[in-house]
C-alpha atoms as a PDB file:
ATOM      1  CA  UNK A   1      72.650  56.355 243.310  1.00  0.00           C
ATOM      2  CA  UNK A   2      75.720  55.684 241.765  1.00  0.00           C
ATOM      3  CA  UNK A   3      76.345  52.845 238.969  1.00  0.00           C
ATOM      4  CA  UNK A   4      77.913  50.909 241.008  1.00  0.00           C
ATOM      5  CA  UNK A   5      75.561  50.704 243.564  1.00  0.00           C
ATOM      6  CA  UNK A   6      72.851  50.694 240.934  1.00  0.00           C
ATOM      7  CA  UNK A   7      74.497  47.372 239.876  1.00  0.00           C
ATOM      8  CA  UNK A   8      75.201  45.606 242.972  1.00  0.00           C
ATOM      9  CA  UNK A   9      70.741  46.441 243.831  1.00  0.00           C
ATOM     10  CA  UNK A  10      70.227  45.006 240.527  1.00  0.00           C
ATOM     11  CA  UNK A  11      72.462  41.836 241.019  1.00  0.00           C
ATOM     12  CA  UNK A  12      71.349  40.984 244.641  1.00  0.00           C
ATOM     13  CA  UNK A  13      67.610  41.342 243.289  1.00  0.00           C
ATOM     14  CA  UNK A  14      68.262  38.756 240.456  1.00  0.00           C
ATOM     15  CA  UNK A  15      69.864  36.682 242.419  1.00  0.00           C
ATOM     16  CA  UNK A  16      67.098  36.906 245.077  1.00  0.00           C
ATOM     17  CA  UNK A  17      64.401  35.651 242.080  1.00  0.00           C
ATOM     18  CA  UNK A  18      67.058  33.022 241.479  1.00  0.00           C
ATOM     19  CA  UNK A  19      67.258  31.864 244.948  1.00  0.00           C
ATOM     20  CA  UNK A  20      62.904  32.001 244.793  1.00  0.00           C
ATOM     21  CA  UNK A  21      62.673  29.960 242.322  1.00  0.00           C
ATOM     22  CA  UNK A  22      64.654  27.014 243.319  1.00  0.00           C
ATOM     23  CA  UNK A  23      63.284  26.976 247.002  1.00  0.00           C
ATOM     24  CA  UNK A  24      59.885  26.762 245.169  1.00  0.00           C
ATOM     25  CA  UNK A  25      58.343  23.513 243.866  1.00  0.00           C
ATOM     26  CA  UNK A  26      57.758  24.692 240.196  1.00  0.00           C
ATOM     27  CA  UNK A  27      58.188  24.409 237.094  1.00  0.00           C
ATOM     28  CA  UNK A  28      60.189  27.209 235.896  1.00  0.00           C
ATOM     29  CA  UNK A  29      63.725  27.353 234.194  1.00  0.00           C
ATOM     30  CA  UNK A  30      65.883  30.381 234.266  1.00  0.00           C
ATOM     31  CA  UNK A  31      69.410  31.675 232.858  1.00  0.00           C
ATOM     32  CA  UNK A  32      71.064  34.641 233.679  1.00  0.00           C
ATOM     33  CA  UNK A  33      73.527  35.483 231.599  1.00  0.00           C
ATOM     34  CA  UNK A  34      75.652  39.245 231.401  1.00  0.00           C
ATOM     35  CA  UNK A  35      72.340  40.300 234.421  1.00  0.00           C
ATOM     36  CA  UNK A  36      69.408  39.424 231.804  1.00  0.00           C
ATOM     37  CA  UNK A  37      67.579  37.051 233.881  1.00  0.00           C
ATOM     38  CA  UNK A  38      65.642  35.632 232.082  1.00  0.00           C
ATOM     39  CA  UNK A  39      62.837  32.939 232.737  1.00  0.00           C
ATOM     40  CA  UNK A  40      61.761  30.118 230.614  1.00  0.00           C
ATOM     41  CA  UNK A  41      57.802  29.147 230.833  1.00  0.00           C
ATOM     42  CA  UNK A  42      55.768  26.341 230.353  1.00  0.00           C
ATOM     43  CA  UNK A  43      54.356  27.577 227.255  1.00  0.00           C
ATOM     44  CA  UNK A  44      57.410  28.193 225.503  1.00  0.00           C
ATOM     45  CA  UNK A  45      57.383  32.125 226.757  1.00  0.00           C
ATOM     46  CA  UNK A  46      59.788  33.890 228.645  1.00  0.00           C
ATOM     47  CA  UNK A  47      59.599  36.704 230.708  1.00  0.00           C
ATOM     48  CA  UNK A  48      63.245  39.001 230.375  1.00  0.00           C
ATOM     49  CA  UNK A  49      64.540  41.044 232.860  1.00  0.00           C
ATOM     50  CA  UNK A  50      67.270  43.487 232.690  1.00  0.00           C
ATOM     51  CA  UNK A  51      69.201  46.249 233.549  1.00  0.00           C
ATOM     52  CA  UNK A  52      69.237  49.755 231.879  1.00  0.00           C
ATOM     53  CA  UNK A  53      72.504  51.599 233.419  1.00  0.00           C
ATOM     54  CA  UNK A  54      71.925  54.882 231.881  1.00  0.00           C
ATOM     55  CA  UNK A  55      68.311  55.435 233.352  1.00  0.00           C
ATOM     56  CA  UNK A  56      69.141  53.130 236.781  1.00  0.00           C
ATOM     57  CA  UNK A  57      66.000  50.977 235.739  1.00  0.00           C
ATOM     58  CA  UNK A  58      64.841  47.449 235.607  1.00  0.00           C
ATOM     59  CA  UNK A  59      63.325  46.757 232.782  1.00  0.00           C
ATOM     60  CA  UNK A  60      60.736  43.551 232.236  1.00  0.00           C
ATOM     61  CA  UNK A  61      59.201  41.950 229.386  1.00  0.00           C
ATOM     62  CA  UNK A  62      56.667  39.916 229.568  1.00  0.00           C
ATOM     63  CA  UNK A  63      53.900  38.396 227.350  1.00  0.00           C
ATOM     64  CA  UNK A  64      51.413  40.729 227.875  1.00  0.00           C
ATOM     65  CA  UNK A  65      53.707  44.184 228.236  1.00  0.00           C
ATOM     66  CA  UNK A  66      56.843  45.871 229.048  1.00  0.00           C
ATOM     67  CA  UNK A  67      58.025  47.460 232.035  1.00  0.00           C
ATOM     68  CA  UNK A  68      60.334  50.079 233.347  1.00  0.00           C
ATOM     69  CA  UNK A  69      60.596  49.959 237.229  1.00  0.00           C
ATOM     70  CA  UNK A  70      62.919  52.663 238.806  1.00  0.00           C
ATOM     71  CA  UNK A  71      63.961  52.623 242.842  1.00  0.00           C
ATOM     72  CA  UNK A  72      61.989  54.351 244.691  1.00  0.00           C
ATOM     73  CA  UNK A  73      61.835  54.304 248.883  1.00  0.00           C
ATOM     74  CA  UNK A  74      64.010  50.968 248.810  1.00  0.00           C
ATOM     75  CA  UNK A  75      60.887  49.621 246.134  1.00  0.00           C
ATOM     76  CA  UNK A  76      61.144  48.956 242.246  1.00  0.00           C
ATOM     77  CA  UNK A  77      58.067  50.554 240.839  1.00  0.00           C
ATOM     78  CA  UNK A  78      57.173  50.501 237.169  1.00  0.00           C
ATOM     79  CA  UNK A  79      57.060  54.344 236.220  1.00  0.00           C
ATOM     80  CA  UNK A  80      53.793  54.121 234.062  1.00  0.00           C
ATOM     81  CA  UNK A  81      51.621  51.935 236.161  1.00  0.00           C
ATOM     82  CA  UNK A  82      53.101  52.152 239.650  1.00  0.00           C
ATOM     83  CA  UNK A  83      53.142  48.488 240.431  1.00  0.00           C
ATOM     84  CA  UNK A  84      55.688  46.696 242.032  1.00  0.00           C
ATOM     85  CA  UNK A  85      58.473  44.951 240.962  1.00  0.00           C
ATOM     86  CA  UNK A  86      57.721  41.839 242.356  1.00  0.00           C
ATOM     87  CA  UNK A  87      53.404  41.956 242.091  1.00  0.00           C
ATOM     88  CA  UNK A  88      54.041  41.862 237.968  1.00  0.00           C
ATOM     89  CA  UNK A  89      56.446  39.448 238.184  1.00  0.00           C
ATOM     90  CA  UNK A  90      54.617  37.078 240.536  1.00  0.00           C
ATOM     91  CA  UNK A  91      51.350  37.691 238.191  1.00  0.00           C
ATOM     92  CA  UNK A  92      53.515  37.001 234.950  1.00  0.00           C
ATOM     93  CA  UNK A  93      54.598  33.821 235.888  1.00  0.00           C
ATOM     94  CA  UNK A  94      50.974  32.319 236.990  1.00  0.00           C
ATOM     95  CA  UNK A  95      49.541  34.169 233.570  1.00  0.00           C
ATOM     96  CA  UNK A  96      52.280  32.833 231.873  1.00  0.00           C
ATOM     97  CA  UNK A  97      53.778  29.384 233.172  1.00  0.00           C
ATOM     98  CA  UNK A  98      50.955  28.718 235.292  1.00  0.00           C
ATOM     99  CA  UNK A  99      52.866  28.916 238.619  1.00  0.00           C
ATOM    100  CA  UNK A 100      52.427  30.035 241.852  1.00  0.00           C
ATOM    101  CA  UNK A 101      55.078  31.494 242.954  1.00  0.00           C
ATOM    102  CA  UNK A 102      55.605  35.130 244.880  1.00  0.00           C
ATOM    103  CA  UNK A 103      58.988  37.015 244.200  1.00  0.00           C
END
């Protein structure tokens, strides 16, 4: 994969979690700003997501851990635990803002 297209997966994603969010009755404030998306909680956490270029990864912080999810088989897989993109960040928002929402 080439940057380019590395960026224009990574955008499209975002925006997809963007467009999620405010189709979903919850509380959850976001800002994405230079592709760090990042999402504000009710407890006054966030959970950051952004791109690393170099390594064509997503990476994802959250209040419990960090992430690195890479592209594999058109799915974005975290490359130490194997879980999907959008299982941790469906989990870290109920853990963390105490939403239901899936991504």
């Amino acid at each position: 994969m080439t940057d380019s297209e590395f960026h224009q997966q990574v955008d499209e994603l975002l925006i997809s979690f963007e467009e999620i969010i405010d189709d979903s009755d919850v509380e959850l404030d976001y800002e994405n700003s230079n592709s760090i998306l990042t999402l504000y909680c009710r407890d006054g956490s966030q959970i950051i997501l952004n791109k690393q270029t170099p390594l064509h990864q997503i990476w994802v912080a959250t209040k419990a851990n960090g992430h690195h999810f890479e592209l594999i088989n058109a799915v974005w897989v975290d490359n130490r635990t194997q879980q999907v993109l959008s299982a941790v960040l469906t989990e870290a928002v109920k853990n963390q803002g105490g939403e239901n929402v899936s991504f």
